[in-house]
N, C-alpha and C. Protein backbone atom coordinates (compact mmCIF):
# COMPACT_ATOMS: atom_id res chain seq x y z
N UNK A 1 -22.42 13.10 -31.86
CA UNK A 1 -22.51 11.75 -32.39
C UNK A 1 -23.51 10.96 -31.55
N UNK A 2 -24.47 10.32 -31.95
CA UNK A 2 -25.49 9.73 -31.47
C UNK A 2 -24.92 8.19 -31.44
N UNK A 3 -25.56 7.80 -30.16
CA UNK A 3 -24.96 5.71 -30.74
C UNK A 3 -26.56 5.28 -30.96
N UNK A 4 -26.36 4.54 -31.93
CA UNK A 4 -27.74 3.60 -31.64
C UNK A 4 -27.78 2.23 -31.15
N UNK A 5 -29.07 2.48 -30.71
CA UNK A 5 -29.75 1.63 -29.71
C UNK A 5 -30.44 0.31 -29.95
N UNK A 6 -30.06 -1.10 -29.87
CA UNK A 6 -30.78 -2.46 -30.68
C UNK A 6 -31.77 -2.27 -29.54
N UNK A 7 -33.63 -2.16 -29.79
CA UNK A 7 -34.43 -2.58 -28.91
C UNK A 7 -35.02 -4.00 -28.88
N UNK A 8 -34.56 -4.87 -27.68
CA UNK A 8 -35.63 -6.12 -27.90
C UNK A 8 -34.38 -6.79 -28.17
N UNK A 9 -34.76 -8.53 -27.11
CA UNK A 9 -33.55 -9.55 -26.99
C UNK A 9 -33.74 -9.93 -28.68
N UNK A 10 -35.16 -9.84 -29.25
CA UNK A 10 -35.10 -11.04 -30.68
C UNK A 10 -34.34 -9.88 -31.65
N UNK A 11 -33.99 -8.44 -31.54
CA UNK A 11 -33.37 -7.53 -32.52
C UNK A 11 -31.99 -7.73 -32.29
N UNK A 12 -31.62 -7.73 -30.54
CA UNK A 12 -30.45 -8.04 -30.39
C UNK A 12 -29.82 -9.37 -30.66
N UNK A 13 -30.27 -10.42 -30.58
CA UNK A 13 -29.98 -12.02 -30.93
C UNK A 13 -29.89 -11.87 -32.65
N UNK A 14 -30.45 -11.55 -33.24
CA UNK A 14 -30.37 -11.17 -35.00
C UNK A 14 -29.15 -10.59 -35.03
N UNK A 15 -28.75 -9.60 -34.65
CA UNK A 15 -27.36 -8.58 -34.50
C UNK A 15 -26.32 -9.40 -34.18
N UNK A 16 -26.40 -9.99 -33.06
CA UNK A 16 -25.22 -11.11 -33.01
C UNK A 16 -25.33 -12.81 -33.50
N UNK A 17 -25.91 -12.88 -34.13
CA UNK A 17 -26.28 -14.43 -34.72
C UNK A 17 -26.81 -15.03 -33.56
N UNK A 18 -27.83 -15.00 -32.90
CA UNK A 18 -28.39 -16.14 -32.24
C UNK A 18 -29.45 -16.22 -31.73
N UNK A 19 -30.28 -17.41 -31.28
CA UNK A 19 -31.54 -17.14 -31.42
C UNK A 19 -32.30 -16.45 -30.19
N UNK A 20 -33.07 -16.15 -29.99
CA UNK A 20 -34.09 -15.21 -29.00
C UNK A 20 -34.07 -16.33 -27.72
N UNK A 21 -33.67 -17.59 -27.97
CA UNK A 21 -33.31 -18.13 -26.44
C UNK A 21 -32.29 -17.75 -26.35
N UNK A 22 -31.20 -17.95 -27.00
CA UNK A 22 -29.70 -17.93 -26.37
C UNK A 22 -29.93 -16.51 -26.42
N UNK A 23 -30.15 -15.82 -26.48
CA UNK A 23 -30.00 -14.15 -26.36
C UNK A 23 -30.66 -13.78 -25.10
N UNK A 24 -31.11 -14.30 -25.07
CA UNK A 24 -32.26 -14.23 -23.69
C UNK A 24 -31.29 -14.54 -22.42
N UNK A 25 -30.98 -15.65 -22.32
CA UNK A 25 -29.97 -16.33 -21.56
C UNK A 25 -28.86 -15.46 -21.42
N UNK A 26 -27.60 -15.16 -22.65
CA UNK A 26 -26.99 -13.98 -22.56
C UNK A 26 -27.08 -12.88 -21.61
N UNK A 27 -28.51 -12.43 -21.80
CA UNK A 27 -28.45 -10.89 -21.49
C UNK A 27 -29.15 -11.60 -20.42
N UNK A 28 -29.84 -12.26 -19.44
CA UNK A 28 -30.16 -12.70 -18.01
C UNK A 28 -28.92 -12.82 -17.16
N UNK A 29 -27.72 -13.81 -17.89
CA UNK A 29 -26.41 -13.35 -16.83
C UNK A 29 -25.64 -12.48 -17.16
N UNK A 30 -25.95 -11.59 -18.13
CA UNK A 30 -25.19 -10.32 -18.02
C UNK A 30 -23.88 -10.45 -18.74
N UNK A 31 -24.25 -11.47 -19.81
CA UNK A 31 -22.76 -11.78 -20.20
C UNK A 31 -22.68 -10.74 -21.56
N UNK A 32 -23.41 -9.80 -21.95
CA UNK A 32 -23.37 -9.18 -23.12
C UNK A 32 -23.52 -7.53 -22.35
N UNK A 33 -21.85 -7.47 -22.62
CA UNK A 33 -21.67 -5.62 -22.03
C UNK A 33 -22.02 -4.68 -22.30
N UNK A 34 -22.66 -4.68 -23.67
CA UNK A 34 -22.94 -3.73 -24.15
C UNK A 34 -24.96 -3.69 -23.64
N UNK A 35 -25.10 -4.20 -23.19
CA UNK A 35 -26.94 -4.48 -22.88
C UNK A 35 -27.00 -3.83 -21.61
N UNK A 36 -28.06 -3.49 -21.28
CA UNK A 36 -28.86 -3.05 -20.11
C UNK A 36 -30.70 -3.40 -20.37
N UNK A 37 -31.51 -3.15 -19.33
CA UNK A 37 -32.63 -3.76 -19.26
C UNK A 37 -33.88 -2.68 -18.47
N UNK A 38 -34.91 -1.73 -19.41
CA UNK A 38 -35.66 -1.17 -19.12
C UNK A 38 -36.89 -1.68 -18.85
N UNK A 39 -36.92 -1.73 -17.80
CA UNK A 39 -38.46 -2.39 -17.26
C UNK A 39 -38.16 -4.14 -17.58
N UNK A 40 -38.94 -4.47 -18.67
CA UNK A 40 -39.02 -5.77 -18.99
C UNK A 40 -38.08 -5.32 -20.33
N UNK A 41 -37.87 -4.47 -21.23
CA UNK A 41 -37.54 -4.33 -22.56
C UNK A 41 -36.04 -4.53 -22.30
N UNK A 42 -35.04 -5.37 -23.15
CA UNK A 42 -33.75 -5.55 -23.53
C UNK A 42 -32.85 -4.17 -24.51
N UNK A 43 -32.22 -3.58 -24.15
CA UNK A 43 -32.04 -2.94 -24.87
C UNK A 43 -30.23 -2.45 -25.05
N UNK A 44 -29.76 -2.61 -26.33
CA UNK A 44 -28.06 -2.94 -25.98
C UNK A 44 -27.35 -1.67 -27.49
N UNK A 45 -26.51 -1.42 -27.30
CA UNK A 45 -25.36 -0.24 -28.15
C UNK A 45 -25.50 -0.82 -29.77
N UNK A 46 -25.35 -0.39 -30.38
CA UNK A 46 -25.05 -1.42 -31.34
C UNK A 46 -23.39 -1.76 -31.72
N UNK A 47 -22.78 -0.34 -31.42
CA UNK A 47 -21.45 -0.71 -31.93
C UNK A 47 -20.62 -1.93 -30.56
N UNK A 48 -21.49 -1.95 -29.39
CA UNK A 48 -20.75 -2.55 -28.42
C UNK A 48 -21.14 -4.04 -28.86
N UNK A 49 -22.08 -3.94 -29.76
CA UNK A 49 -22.40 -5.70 -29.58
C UNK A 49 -21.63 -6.11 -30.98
N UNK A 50 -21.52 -5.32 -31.55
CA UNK A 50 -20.28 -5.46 -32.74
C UNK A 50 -19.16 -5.37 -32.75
N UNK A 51 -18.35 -4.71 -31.10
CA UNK A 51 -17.27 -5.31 -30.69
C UNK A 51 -17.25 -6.20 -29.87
N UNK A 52 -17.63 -7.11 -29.40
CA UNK A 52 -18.29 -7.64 -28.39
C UNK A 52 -18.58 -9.12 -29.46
N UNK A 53 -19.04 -9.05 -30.64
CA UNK A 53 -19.32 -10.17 -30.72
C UNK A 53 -19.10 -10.26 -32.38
N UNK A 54 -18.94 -9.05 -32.64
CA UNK A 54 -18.36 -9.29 -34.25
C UNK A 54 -19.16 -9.31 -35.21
N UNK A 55 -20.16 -8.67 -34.89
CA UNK A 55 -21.35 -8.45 -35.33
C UNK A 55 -22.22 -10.03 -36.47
N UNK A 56 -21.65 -11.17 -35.38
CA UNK A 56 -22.27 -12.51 -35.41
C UNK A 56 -21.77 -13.38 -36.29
N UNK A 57 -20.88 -12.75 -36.80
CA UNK A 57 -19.80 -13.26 -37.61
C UNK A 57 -19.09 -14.59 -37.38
N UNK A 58 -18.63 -14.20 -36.11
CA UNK A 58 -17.98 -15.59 -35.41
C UNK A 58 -18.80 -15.48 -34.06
N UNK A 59 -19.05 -17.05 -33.33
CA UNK A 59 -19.08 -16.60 -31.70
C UNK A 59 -17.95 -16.37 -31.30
N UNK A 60 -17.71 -15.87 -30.24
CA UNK A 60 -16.61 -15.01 -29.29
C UNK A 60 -15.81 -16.22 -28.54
N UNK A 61 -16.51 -17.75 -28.33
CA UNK A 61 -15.84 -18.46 -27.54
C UNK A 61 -16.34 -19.88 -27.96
N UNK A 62 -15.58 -20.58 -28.40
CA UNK A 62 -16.01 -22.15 -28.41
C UNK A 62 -16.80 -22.71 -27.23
N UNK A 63 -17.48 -23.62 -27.18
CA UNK A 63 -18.89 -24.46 -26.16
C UNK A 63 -17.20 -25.44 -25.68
N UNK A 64 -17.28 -25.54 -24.69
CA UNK A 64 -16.68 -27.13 -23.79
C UNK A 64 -17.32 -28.20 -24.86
N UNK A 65 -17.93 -28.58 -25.70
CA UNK A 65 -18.57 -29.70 -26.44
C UNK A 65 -16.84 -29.47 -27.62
N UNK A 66 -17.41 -28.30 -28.10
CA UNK A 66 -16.56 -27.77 -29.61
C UNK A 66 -15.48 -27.95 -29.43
N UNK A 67 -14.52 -27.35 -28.34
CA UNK A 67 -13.36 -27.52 -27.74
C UNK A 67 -12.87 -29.14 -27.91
N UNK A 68 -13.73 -29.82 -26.81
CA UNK A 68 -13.01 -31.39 -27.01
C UNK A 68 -13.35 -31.95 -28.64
N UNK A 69 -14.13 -31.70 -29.42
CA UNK A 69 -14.38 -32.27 -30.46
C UNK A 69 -13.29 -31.87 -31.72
N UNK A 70 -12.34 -32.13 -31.50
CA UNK A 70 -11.32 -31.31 -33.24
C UNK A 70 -11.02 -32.42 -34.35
N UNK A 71 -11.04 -32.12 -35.08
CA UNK A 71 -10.56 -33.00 -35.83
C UNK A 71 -9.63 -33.81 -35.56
N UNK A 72 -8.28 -33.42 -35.16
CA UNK A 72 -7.07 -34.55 -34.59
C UNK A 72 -7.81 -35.53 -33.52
N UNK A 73 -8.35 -35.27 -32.98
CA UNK A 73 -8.72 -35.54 -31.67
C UNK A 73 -9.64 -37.05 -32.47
N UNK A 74 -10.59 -36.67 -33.10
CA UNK A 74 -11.17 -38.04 -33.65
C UNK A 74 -10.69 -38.70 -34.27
N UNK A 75 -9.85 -38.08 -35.11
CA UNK A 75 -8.69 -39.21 -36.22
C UNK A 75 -7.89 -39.74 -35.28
N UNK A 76 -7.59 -39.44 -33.81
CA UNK A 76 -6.65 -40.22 -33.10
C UNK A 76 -7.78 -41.74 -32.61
N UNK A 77 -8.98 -40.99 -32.50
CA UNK A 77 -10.17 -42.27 -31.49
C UNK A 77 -10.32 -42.92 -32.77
N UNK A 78 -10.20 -43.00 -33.77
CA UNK A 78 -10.61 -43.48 -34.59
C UNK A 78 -9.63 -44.52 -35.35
N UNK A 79 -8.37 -43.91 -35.04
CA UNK A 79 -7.46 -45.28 -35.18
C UNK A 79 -7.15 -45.63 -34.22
N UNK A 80 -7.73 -45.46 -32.95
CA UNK A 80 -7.64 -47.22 -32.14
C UNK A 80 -8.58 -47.50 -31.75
N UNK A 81 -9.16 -47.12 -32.65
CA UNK A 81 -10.21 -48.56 -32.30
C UNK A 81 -10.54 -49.56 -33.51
């Protein structure tokens, strides 16, 4: 059984929904397990970035922004003021 191989942060950022910065960023701190890095070239599993991230379906973790922002949360700021 062979795995294949996503070459390149902008093939891998497509694979998991996001763009060639945030993918970039990602795979600089190492936060995407399934990646490793030949020379300058990005290069990551495919089935690991499809468990790993759901193959971009959903992100894996709400932003600190997303988190405080919910719906209850504004319908409460919003009736008192």
């Amino acid at each position: 059984m062979s795995e294949e191989v996503v070459w390149g942060a902008a093939a891998i950022g497509r694979l998991i929904n996001r763009s060639p910065r945030q993918t970039h960023y990602l795979l600089s701190q190492g936060l995407i397990q399934a990646a490793g890095q030949l020379g300058t070239l990005w290069w990551a599993n495919r089935a690991g970035l499809i468990a790993q991230f759901g193959g971009g379906a959903t992100p894996t973790a709400k932003s600190e922004h997303e988190s405080r922002r919910t719906p209850d949360a504004e319908s409460a700021a919003h009736a008192t003021a």
